[in-house]
Protein backbone atom coordinates (compact mmCIF):
# COMPACT_ATOMS: atom_id res chain seq x y z
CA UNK A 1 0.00 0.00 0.00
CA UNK A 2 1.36 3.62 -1.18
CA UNK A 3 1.68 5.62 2.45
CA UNK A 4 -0.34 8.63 2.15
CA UNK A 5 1.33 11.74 3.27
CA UNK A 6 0.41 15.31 3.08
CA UNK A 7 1.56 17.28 -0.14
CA UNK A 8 3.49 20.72 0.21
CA UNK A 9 2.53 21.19 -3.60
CA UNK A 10 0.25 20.55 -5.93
CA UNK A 11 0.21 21.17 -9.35
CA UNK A 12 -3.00 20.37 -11.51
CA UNK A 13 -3.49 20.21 -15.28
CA UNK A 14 -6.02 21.99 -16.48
CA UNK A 15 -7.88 20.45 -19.56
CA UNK A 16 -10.16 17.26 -18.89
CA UNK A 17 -8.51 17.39 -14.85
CA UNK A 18 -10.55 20.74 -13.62
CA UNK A 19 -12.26 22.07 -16.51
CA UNK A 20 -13.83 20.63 -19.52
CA UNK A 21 -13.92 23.08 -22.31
CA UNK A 22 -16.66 21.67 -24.70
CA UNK A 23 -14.19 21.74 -27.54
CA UNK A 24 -12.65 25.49 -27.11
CA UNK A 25 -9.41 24.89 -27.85
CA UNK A 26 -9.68 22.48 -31.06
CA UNK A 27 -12.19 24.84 -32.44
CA UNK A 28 -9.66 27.86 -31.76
CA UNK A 29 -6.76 26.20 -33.15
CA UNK A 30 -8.96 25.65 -36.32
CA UNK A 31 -10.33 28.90 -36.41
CA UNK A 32 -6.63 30.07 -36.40
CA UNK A 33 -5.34 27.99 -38.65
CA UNK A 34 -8.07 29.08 -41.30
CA UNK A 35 -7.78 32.84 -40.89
CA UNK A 36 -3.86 32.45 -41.45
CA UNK A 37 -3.52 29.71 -44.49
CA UNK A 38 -7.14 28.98 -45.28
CA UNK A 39 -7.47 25.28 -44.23
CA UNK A 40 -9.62 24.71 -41.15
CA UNK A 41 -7.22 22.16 -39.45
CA UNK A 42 -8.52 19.49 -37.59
CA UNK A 43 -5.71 18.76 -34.31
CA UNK A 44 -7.26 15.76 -33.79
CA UNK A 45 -6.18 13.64 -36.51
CA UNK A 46 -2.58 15.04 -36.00
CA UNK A 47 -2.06 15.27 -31.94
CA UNK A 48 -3.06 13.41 -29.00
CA UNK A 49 -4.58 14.17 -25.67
CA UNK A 50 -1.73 15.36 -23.00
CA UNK A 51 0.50 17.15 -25.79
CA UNK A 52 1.55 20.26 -24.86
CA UNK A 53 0.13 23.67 -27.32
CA UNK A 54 3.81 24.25 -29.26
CA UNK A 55 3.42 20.15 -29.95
CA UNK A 56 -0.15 20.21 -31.10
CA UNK A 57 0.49 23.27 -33.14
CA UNK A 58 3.68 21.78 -35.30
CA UNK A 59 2.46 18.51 -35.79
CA UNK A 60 -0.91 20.55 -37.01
CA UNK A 61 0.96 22.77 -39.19
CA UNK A 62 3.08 19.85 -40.52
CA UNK A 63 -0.02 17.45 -40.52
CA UNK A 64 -2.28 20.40 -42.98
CA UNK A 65 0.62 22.38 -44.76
CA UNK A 66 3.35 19.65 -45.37
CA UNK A 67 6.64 21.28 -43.97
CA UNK A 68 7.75 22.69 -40.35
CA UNK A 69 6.69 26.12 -39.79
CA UNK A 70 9.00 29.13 -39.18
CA UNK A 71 9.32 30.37 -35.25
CA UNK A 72 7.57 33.86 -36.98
CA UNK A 73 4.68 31.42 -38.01
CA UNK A 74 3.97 29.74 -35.01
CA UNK A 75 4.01 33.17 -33.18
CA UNK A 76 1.36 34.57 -35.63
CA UNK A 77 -0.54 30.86 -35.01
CA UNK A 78 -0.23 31.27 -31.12
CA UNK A 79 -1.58 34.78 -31.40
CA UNK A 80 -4.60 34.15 -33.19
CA UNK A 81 -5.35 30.85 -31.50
CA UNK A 82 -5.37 33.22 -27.55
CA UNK A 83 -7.27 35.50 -29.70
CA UNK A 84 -9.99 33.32 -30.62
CA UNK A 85 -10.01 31.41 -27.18
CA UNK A 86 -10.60 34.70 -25.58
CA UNK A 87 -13.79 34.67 -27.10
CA UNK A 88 -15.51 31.35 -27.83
CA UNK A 89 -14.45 29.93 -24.03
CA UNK A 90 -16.88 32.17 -22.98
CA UNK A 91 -19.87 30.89 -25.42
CA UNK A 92 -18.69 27.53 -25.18
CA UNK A 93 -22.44 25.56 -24.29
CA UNK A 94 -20.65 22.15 -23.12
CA UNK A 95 -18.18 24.03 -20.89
CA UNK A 96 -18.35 23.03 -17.36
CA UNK A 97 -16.15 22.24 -13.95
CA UNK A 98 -15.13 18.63 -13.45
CA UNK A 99 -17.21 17.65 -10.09
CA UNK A 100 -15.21 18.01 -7.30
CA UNK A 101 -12.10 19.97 -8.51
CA UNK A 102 -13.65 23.35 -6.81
CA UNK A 103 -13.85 21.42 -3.41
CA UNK A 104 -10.86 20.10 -3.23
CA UNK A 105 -9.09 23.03 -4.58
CA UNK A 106 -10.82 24.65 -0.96
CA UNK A 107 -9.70 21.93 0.55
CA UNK A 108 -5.98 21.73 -0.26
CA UNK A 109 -6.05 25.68 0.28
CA UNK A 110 -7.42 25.37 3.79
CA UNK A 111 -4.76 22.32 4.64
CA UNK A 112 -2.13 24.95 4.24
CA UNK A 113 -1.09 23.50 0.38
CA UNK A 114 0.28 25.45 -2.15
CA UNK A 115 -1.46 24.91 -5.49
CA UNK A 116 0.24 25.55 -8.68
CA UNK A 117 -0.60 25.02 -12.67
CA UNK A 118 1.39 22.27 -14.91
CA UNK A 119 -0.16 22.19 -18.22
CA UNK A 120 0.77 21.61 -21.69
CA UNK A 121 -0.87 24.86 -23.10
CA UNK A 122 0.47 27.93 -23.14
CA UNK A 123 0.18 30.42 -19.96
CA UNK A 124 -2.26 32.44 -21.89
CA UNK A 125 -4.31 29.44 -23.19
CA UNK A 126 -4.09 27.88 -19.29
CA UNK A 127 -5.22 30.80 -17.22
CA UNK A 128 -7.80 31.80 -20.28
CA UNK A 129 -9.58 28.39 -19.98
CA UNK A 130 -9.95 28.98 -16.07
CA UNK A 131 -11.63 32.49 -16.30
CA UNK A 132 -15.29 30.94 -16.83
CA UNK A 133 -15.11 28.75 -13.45
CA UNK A 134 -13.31 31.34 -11.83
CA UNK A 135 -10.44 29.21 -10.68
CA UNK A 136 -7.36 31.34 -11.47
CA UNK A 137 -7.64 32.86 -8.09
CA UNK A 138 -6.45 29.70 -6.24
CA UNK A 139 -2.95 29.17 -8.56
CA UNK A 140 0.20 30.98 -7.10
CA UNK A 141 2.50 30.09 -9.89
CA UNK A 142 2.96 27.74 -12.70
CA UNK A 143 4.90 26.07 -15.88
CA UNK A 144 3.64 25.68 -19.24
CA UNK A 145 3.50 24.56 -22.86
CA UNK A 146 5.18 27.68 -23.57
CA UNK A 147 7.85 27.35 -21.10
CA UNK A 148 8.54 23.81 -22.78
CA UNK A 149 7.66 21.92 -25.79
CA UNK A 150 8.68 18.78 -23.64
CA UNK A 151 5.85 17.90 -20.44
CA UNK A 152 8.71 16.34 -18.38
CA UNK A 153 11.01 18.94 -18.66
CA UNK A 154 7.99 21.81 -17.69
CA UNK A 155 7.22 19.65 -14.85
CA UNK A 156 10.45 20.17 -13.25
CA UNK A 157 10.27 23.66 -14.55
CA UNK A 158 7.46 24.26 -11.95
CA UNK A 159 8.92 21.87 -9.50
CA UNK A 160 11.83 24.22 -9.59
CA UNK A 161 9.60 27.25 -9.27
CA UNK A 162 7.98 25.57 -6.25
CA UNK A 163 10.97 25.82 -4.47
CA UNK A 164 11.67 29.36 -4.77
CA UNK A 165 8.72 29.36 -2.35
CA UNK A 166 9.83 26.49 0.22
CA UNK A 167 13.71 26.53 -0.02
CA UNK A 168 13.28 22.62 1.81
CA UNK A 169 11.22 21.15 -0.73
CA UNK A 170 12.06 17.95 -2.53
CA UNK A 171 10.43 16.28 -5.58
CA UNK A 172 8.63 13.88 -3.32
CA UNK A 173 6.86 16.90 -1.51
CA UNK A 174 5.43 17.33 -4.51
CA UNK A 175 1.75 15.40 -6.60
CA UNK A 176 1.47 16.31 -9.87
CA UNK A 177 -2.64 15.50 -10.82
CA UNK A 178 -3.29 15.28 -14.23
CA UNK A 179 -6.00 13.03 -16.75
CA UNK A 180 -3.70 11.20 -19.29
CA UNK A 181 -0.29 8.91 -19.01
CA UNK A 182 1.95 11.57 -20.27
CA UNK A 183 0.73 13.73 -17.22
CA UNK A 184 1.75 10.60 -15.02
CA UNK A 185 5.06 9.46 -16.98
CA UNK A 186 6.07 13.10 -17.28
CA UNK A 187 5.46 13.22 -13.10
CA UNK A 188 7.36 10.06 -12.84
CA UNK A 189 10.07 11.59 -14.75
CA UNK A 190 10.18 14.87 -12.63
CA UNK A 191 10.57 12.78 -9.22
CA UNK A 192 7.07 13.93 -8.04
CA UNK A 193 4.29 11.99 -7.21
CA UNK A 194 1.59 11.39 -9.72
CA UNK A 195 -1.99 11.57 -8.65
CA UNK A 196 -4.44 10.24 -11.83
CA UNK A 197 -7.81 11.43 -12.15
CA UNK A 198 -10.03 9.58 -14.76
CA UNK A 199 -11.89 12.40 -15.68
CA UNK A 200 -10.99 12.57 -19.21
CA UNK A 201 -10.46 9.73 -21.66
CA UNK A 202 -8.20 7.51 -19.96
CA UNK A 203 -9.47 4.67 -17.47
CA UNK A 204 -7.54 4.18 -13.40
CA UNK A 205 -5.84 1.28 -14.87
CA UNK A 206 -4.23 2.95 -17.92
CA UNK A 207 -3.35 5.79 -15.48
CA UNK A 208 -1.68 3.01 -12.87
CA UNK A 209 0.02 1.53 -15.25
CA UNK A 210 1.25 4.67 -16.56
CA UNK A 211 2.82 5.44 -13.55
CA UNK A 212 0.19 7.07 -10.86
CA UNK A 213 1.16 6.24 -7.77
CA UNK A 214 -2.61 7.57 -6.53
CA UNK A 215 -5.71 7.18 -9.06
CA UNK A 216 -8.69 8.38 -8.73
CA UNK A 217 -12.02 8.67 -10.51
CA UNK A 218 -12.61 12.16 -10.31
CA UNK A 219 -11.91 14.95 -8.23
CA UNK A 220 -14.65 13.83 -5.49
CA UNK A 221 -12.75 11.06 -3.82
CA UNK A 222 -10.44 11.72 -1.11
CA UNK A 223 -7.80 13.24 -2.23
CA UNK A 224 -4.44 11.66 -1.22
CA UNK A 225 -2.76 12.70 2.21
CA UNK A 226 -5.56 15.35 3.16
């Protein structure tokens, strides 16, 4: 049996782990992606769930236009992607908060934890899909797809971060709660502790074997070492 003990971070994902977005993003990267080149690109048939934004957006751009893109092209693509986000997040009709991730969010706050962001889109995409639930006010810092193409490497990014705010803090000190196995191997690779949630597409057993050391089925059960 894992020994439960109480976290001095935590660092959630944000898509499919506390909000679900009814489509936002894909429909923004499209909508980008057609006002720049004229081809309403589908990152679904060239990405996969856990990738961070600066991976979904050059295998899209590869995936619809055939070669890499220039740095000038993804920042004109990552402009008018925010742009568009900024907008339809707020009229998206399936948009909702996963059950469970406001209370426990109050929960970890009250227990003295400090909560933090680790998610594969980009700072502006991150906090912008958090404005409709109103959960940006509970995240002191974070690490992002902008801050790293590679999840493992912005995991310890924020690790890193983390302890610019509790000099004594080790890796272990640290669960990392994300939806997918790249959130858990990337965790795994960081030296934190991965907490699974199977709130998005991936079952507690593909998240176990991915690495969680904690799975749960949402954000309702118990959450480890509280």
């Amino acid at each position: 049996m894992v020994k439960l003990t109480k976290p001095v971070i935590v660092l959630f994902d944000v898509d499919e782990t506390l909000v679900h977005t009814g489509g936002s993003g894909a429909r923004s990267w499209k909508a980008a992606f057609e006002k720049l080149y004229g081809i309403p690109a589908d990152i679904g048939a060239h990405s996969s769930a856990g990738e961070t934004d600066p991976q979904v957006a050059r295998a899209t751009f590869q995936g619809v236009l055939g070669r890499d893109p220039s740095d000038d092209e993804l920042s004109k693509l990552y402009g008018q992607y925010l742009l568009h986000l900024a907008d339809d997040i707020l009229t998206s009709e399936s948009y909702r908060v996963l059950p469970g991730a406001e209370n426990t969010l109050l929960r970890l706050g009250r227990a003295g934890v400090t909560l933090g962001l680790v998610s594969g889109a980009m700072e502006g995409s991150a906090r912008t899909k958090l404005v409709p639930a109103n959960l940006n006010r509970f995240f002191i810092f974070g690490a992002y797809g902008s801050d790293s193409p590679d999840r493992a490497e912005l995991t310890k990014l924020a690790i890193d971060k983390a302890t610019r705010l509790h000099h004594q803090l080790t890796p272990a000190m640290v669960h990392v709660v994300g939806d997918t196995p790249h959130d858990m191997q990337a965790t795994q690779a960081a030296g934190a502790v991965a907490v699974g949630v199977a709130s998005g597409h991936y079952s507690t057993d593909e998240l176990a074997a991915a690495g969680g050391v904690h799975v749960l089925g949402s954000l309702e059960d118990p959450f480890p070492g509280l």
